[in-house]
Protein backbone atom coordinates (compact mmCIF):
# COMPACT_ATOMS: atom_id res chain seq x y z
CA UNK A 1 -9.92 10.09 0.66
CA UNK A 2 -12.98 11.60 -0.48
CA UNK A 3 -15.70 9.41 -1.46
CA UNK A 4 -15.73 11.60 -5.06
CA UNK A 5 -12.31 10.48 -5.55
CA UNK A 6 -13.06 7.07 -4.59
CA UNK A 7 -15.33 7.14 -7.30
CA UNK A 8 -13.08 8.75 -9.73
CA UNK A 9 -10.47 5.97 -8.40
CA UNK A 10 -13.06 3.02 -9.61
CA UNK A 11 -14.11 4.67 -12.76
CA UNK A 12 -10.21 3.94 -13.68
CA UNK A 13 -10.06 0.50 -12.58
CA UNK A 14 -13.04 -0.50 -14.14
CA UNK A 15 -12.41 0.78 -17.30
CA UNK A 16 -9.05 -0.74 -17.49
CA UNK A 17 -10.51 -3.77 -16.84
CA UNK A 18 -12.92 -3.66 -19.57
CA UNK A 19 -10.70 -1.58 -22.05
CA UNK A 20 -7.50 -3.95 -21.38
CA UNK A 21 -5.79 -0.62 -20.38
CA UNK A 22 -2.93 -1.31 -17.58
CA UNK A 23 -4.14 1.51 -14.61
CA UNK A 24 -5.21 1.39 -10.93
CA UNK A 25 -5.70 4.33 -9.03
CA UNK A 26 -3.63 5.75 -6.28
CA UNK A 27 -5.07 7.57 -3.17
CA UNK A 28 -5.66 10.42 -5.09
CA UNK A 29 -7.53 8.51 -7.67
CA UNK A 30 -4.88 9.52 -9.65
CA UNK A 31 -3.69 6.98 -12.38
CA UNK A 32 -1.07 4.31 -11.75
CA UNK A 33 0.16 2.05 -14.25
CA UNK A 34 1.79 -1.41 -12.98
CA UNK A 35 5.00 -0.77 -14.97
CA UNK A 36 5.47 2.31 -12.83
CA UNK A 37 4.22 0.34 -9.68
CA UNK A 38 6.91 -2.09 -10.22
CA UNK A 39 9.67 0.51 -11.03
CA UNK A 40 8.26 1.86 -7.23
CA UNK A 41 8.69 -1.22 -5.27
CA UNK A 42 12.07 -1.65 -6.97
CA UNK A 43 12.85 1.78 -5.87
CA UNK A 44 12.20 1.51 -2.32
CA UNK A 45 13.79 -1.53 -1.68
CA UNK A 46 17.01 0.22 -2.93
CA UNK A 47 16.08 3.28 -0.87
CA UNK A 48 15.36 0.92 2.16
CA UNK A 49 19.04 -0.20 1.63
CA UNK A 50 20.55 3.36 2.01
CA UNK A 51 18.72 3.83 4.83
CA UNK A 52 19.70 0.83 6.58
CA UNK A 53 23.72 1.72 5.75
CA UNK A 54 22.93 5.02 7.54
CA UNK A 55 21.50 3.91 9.90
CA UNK A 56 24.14 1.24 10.48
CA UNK A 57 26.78 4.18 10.83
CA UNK A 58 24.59 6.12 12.83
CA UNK A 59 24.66 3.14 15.68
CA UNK A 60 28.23 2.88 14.97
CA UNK A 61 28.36 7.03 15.70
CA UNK A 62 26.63 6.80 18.51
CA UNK A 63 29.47 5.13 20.67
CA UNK A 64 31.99 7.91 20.38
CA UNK A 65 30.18 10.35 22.21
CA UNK A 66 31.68 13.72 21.15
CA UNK A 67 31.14 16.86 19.76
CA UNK A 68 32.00 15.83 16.40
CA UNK A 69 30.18 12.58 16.25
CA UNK A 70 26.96 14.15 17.81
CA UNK A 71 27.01 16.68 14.74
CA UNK A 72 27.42 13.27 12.66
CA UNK A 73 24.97 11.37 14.13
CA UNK A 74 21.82 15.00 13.73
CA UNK A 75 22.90 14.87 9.95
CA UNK A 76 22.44 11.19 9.68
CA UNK A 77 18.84 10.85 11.48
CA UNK A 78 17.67 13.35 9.29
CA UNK A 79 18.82 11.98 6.10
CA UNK A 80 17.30 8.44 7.72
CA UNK A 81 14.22 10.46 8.09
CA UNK A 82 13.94 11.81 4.57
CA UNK A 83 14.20 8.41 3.02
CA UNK A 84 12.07 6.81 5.49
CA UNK A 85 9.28 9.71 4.25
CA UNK A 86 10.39 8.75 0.81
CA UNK A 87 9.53 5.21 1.54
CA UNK A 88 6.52 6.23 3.18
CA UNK A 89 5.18 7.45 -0.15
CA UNK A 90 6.38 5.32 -2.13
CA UNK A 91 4.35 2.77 -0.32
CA UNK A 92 1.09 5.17 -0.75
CA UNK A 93 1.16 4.80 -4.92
CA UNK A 94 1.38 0.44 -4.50
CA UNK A 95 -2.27 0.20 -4.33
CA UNK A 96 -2.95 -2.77 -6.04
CA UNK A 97 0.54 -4.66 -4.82
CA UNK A 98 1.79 -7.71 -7.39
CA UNK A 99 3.00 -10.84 -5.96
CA UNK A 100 5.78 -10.77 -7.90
CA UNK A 101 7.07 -7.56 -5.96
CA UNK A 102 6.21 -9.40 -2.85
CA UNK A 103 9.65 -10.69 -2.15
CA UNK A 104 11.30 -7.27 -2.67
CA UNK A 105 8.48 -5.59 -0.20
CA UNK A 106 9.30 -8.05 2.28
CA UNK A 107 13.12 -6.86 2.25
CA UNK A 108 12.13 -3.50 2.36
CA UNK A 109 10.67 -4.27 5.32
CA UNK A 110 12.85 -5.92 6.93
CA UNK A 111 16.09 -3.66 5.99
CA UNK A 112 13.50 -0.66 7.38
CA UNK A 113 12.79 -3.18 10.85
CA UNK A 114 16.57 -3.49 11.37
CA UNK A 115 17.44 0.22 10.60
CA UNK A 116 14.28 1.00 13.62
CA UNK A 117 16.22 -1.49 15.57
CA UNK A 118 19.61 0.31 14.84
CA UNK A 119 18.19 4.07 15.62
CA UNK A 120 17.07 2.20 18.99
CA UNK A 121 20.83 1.22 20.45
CA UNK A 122 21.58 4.58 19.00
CA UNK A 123 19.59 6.39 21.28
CA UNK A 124 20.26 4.10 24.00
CA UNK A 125 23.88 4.76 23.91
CA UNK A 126 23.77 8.76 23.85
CA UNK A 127 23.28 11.28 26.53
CA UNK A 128 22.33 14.12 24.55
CA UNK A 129 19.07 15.34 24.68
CA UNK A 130 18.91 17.41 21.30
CA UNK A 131 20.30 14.19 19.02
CA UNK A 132 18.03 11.59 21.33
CA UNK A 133 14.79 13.66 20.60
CA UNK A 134 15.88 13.84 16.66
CA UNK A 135 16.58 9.79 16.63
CA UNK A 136 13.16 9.31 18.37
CA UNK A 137 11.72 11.64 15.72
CA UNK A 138 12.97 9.79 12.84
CA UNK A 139 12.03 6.36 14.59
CA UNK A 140 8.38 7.35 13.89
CA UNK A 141 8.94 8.31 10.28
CA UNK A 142 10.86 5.01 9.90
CA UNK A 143 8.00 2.95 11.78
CA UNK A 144 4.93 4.76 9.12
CA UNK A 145 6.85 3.75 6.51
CA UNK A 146 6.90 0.31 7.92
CA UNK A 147 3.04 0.07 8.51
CA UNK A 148 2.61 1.61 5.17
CA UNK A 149 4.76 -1.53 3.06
CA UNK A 150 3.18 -4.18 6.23
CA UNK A 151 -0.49 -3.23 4.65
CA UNK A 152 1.10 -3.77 1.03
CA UNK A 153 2.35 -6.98 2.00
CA UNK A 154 -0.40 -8.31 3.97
CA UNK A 155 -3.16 -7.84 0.79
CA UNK A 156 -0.66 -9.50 -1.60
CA UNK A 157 -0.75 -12.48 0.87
CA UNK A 158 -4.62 -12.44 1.15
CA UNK A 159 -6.11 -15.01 -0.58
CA UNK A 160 -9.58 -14.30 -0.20
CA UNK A 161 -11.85 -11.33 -1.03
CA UNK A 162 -13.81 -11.65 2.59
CA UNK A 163 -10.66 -11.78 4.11
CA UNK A 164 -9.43 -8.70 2.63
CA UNK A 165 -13.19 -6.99 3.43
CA UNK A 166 -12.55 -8.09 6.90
CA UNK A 167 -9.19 -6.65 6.83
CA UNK A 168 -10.42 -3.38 5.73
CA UNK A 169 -12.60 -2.74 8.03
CA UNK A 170 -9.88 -2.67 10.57
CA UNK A 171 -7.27 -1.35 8.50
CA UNK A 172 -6.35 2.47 9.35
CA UNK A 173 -8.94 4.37 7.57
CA UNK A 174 -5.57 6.05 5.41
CA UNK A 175 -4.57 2.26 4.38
CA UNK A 176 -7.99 1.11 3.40
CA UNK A 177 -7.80 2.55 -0.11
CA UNK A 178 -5.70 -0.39 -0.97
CA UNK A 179 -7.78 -3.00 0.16
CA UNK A 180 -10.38 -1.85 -1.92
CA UNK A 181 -8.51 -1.61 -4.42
CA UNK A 182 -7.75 -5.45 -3.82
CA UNK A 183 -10.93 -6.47 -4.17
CA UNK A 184 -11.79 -4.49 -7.48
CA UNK A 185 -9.15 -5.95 -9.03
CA UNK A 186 -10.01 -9.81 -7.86
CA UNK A 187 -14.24 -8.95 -9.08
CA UNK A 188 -13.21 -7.50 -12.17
CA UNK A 189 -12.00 -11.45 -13.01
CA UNK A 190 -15.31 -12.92 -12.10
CA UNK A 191 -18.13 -13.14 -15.09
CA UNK A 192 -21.32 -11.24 -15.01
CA UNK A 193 -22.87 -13.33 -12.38
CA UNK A 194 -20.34 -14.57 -10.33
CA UNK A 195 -19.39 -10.67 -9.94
CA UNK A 196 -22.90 -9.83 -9.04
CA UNK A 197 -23.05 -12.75 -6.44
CA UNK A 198 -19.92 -11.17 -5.27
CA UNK A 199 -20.76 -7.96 -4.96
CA UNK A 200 -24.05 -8.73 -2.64
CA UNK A 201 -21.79 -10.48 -0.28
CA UNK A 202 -19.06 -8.01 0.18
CA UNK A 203 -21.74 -5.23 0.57
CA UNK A 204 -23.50 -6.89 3.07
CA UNK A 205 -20.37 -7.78 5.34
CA UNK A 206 -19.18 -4.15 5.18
CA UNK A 207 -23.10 -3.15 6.44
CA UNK A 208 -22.64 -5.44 9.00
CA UNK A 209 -19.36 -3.21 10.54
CA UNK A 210 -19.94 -1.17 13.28
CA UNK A 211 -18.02 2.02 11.37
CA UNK A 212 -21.17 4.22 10.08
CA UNK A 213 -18.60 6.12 8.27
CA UNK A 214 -16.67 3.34 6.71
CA UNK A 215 -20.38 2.30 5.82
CA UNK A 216 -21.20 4.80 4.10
CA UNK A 217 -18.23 5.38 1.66
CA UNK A 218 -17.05 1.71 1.31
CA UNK A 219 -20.70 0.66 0.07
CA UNK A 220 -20.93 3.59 -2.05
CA UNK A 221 -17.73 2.43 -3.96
CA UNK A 222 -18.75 -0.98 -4.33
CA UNK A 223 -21.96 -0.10 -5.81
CA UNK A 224 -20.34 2.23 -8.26
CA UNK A 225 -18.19 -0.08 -9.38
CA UNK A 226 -21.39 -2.42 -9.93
CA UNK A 227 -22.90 -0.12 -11.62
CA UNK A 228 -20.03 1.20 -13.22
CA UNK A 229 -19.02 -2.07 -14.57
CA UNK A 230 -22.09 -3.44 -15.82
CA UNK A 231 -22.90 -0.69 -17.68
CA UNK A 232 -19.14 -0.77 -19.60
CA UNK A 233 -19.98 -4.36 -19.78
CA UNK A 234 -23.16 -3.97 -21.32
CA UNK A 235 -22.18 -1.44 -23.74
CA UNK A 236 -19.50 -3.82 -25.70
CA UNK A 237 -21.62 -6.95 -25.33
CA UNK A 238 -20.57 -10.20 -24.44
CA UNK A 239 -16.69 -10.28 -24.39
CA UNK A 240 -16.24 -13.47 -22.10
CA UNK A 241 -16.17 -11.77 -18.96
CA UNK A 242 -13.62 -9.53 -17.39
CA UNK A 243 -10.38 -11.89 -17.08
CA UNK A 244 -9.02 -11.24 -20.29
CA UNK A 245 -8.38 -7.67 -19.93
CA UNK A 246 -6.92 -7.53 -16.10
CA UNK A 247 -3.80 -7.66 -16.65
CA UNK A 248 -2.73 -5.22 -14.45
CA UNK A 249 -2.97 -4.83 -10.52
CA UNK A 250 -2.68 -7.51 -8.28
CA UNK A 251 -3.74 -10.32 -11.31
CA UNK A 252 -0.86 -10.32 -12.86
CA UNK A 253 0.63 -12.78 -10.31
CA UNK A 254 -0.87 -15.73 -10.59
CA UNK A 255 -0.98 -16.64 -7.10
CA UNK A 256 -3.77 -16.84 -4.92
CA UNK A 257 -6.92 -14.67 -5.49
CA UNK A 258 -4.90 -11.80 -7.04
């Protein structure tokens, strides 16, 4: 993500923080309202369900050993594929993950861990080198989709905004868009000076990485959104701090920091 759509991405978030407006930003700095963040989560855990039946029947294909079932069992992996890749993006507009939606991640996940599980026996109990070679192919689609709704889980479960920081700076560079977006949402909450205080110590633990590049854009973004946010602040006057309008994103759970 560029760091001129990382700006674009904060410019949403803080205004709907000040404004009351319900956005976040996906990883095109696109914007995401949590309605249609929740109808996504809902929507992949139904997906996730398909694509454990097929894989289920795929496993259960994979015994006869045949012509026929070998034909069965191409069609299936790549229909296991396509929803694992639907999952997969999915996954990439949750960017500031609810706790509420936590539980129904966390089946997605696991329905998506078994199905990985299933396409393993199912290439265990084939000789054919064309359907083993598609399985195996769709195993990785399944297993980025995993990582993808793991990193989605793991920042609803933070409870800290160092921890998440820390997380982020060892998060794949791809995933750490949401972590970011974690910890705008949890600042936004603070008052004036609290956020300031804040800000100070997240920049200096992500100048203290060893990642120049994650450096560079990661500090950038944090001081926009400073910047960004006092000025919006300062421009309405005192309004009691930024809790009252931050209702969307991860603070709409109640639980924890988010």
């Amino acid at each position: 993500m560029s760091i001129k759509n990382f700006s674009l991405a904060l410019v949403l978030v803080c205004s709907s923080m000040v404004y009351g407006a319900d956005l976040t930003a996906n990883k095109d700095g696109v914007s995401v309202s949590v309605t249609e963040q929740e109808s996504t989560v809902k929507a992949a855990l139904g997906l996730s369900y398909s694509l454990l039946g097929a894989s289920i029947k795929l496993s259960n294909t994979a015994t006869k050993n045949n012509e026929l079932s070998q034909a069965s069992m191409l069609q299936l992996s790549k229909d296991i594929g396509t929803m694992a890749d639907r999952i997969n993006a999915m996954a990439d507009k949750i960017v500031a993950t609810q706790n509420i939606q936590s539980a129904n991640l966390e089946t997605t996940e696991k329905n998506m861990l078994q199905a990985q599980q299933n396409l393993l026996n199912a290439s265990k109990s084939i000789d054919n080198a064309t359907v083993e070679k598609n399985i195996q192919k769709t195993q990785a689609s399944v297993q980025k989709a995993i990582s993808n709704v793991q990193t989605n889980i793991d920042i609803a479960k933070t409870k800290s905004i160092n921890t998440v920081v820390s997380k982020m700076s060892k998060a794949p560079y791809k995933y750490r868009y949401k972590y970011m977006n974690a910890i705008k949402v949890a600042i936004s909450k603070m008052d004036k000076k609290a956020r300031e205080k804040e800000f100070k110590s997240v920049l200096a633990q992500i100048q203290n990485t060893k990642e120049s590049r994650q450096k560079g854009m990661e500090s950038e973004s944090i001081s926009s959104m400073s910047n960004s946010m006092d000025s919006q602040m300062d421009g309405m006057g005192s309004s009691g701090g930024m809790g009252g309008g931050a209702g969307g994103g991860m603070g709409g759970a109640g639980g924890g920091m988010f």
